[in-house]
Protein backbone atom coordinates (compact mmCIF):
# COMPACT_ATOMS: atom_id res chain seq x y z
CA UNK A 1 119.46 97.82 97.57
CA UNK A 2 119.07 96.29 100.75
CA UNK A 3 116.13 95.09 101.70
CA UNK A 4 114.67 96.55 105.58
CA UNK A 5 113.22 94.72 108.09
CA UNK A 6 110.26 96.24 110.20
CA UNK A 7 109.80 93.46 112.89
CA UNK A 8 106.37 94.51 113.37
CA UNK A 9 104.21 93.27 115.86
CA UNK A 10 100.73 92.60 116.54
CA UNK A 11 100.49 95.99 118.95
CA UNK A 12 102.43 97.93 116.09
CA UNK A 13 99.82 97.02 113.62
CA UNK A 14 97.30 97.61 115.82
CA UNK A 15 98.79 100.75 116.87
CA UNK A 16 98.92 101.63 112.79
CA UNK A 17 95.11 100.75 111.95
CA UNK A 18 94.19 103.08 115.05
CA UNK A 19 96.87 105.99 113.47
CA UNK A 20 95.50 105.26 109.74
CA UNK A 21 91.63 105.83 110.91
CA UNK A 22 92.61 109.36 112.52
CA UNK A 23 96.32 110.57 112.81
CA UNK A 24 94.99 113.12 115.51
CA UNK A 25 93.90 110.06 117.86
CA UNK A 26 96.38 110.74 120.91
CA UNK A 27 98.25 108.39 122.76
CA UNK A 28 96.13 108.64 126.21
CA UNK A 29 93.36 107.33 123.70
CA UNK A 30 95.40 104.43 121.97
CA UNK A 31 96.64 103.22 125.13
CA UNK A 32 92.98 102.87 126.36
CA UNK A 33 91.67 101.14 123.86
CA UNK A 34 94.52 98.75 123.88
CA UNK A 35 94.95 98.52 127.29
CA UNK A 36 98.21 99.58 127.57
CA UNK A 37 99.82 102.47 129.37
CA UNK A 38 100.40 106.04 127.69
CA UNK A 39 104.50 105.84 128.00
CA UNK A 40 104.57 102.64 126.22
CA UNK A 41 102.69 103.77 123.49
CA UNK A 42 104.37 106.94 123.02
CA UNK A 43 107.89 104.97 123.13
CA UNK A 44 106.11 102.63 120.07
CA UNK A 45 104.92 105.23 118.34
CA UNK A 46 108.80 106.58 118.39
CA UNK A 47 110.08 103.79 117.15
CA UNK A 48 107.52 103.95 114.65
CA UNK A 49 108.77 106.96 113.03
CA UNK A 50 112.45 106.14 113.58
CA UNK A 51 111.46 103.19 111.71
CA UNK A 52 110.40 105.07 109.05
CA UNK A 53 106.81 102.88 109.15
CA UNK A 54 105.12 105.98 110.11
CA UNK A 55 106.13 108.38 107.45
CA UNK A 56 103.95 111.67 108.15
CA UNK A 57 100.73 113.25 109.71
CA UNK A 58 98.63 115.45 107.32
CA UNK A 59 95.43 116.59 107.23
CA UNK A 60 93.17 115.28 103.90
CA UNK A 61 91.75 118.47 102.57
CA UNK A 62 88.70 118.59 100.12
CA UNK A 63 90.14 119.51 96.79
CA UNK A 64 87.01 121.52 95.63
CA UNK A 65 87.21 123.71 98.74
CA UNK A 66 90.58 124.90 97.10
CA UNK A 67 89.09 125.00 93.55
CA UNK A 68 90.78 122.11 92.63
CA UNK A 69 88.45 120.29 90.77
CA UNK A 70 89.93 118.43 88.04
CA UNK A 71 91.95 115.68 88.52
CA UNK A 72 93.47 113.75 85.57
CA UNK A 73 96.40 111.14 85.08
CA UNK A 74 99.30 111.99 82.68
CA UNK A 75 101.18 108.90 81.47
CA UNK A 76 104.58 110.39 80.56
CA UNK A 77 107.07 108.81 77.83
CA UNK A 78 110.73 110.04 78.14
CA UNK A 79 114.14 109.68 76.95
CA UNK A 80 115.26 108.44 80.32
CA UNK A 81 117.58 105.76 80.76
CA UNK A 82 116.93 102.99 83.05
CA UNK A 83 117.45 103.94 85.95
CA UNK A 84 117.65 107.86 85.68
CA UNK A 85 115.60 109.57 87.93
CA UNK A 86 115.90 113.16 86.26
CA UNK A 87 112.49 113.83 84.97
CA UNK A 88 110.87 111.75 87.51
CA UNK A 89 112.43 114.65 90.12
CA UNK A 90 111.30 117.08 88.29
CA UNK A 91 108.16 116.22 87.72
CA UNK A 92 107.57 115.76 91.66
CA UNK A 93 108.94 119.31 92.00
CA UNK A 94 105.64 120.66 90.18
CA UNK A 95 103.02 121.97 92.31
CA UNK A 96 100.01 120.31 90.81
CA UNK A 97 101.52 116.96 90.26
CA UNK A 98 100.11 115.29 93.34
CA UNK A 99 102.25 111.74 92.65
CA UNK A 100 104.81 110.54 90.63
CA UNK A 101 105.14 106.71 89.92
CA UNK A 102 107.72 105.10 87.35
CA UNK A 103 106.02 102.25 85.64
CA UNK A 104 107.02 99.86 83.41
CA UNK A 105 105.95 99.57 80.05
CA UNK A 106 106.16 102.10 76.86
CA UNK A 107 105.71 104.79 79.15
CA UNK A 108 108.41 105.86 81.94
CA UNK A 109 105.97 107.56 84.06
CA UNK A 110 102.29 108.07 85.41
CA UNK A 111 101.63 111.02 87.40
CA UNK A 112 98.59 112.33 88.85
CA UNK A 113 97.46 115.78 88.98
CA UNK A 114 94.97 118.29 90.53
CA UNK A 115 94.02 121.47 88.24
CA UNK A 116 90.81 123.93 88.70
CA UNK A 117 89.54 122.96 85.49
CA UNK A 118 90.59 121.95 81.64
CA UNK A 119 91.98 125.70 81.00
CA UNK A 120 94.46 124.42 84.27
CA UNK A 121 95.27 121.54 82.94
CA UNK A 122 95.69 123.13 79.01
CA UNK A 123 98.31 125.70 80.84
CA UNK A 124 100.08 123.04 83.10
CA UNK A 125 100.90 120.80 79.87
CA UNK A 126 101.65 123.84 77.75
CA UNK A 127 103.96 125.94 80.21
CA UNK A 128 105.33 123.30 82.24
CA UNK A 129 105.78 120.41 81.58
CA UNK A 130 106.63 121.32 77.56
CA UNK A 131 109.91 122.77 79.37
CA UNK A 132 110.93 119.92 80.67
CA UNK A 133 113.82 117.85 78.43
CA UNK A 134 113.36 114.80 77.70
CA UNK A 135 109.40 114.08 77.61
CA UNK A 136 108.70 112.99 74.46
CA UNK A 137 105.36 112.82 74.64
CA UNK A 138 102.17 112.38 77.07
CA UNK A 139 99.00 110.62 77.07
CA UNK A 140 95.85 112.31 79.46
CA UNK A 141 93.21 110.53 81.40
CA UNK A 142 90.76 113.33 83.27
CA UNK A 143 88.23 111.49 85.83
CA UNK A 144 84.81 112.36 85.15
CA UNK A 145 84.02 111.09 88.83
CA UNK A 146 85.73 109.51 91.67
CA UNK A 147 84.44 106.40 93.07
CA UNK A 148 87.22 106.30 95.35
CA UNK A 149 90.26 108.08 96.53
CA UNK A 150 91.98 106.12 99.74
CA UNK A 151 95.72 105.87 100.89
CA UNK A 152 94.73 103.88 103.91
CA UNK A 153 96.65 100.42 103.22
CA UNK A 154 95.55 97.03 104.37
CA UNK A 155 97.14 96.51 107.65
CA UNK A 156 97.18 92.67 108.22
């Protein structure tokens, strides 16, 4: 796999912290408060994306406002060989699995998951992911209470 190189500068990152506070923060407004002019942000903020350092906008929306209430974490064991992604795919195609990570270790993956409530989370295991070949088993974590829930990343 070869290995990509960002070049990023000091602007860029600064550019990214600004992005990461509030993706709706336009361009007029970054260029103010970095003194630069509009055009030359927008072109960074191009390159950004083309980049692929700037992956997405969204919108972070309140998970009980959509009676989503329970999240839990489902560490997965498979039959997978090294290497195959084939559960791991399907498992991201699911609706109510929010991520999907491989890990290492006895289990092949962790996934987290938002259900309205244990009767959600009962029917998701049961009807869904019981269909899926090749889990051999699962292990469930369901957070009482979240401390904190963050994808902002450390931008040096």
């Amino acid at each position: 796999m070869d290995k990509v190189e960002y070049n990023l500068d000091q602007v860029d990152l600064q550019i990214l912290r600004i992005m990461q506070q509030n993706a709706r923060t336009n361009n007029a407004d970054v260029a103010r408060e970095l003194g630069m002019a509009p055009s030359a942000i927008l072109e960074r903020v191009k390159k950004l994306e083309q980049k692929n350092v700037l992956l997405e906008y969204n919108a972070r929306v309140n998970p009980e406002a959509l009676d989503q209430k329970m999240l839990s974490f489902i560490f997965i064991k498979s039959h997978d060989n090294i290497g195959d992604q084939r559960i791991g795919l399907l498992l991201a195609e699911i609706p109510e699995v929010l991520e999907v990570h491989d890990i290492a270790g006895d289990d092949g993956y962790l996934i987290k998951v938002r259900t309205s409530d244990s009767g959600g989370l009962v029917d998701l295991m049961r009807n869904t992911l019981s269909q899926i070949d090749g889990i051999v088993s699962t292990r469930t974590t369901i957070v009482l209470e979240t401390v904190k829930e963050d994808h902002k990343l450390v931008i040096p």
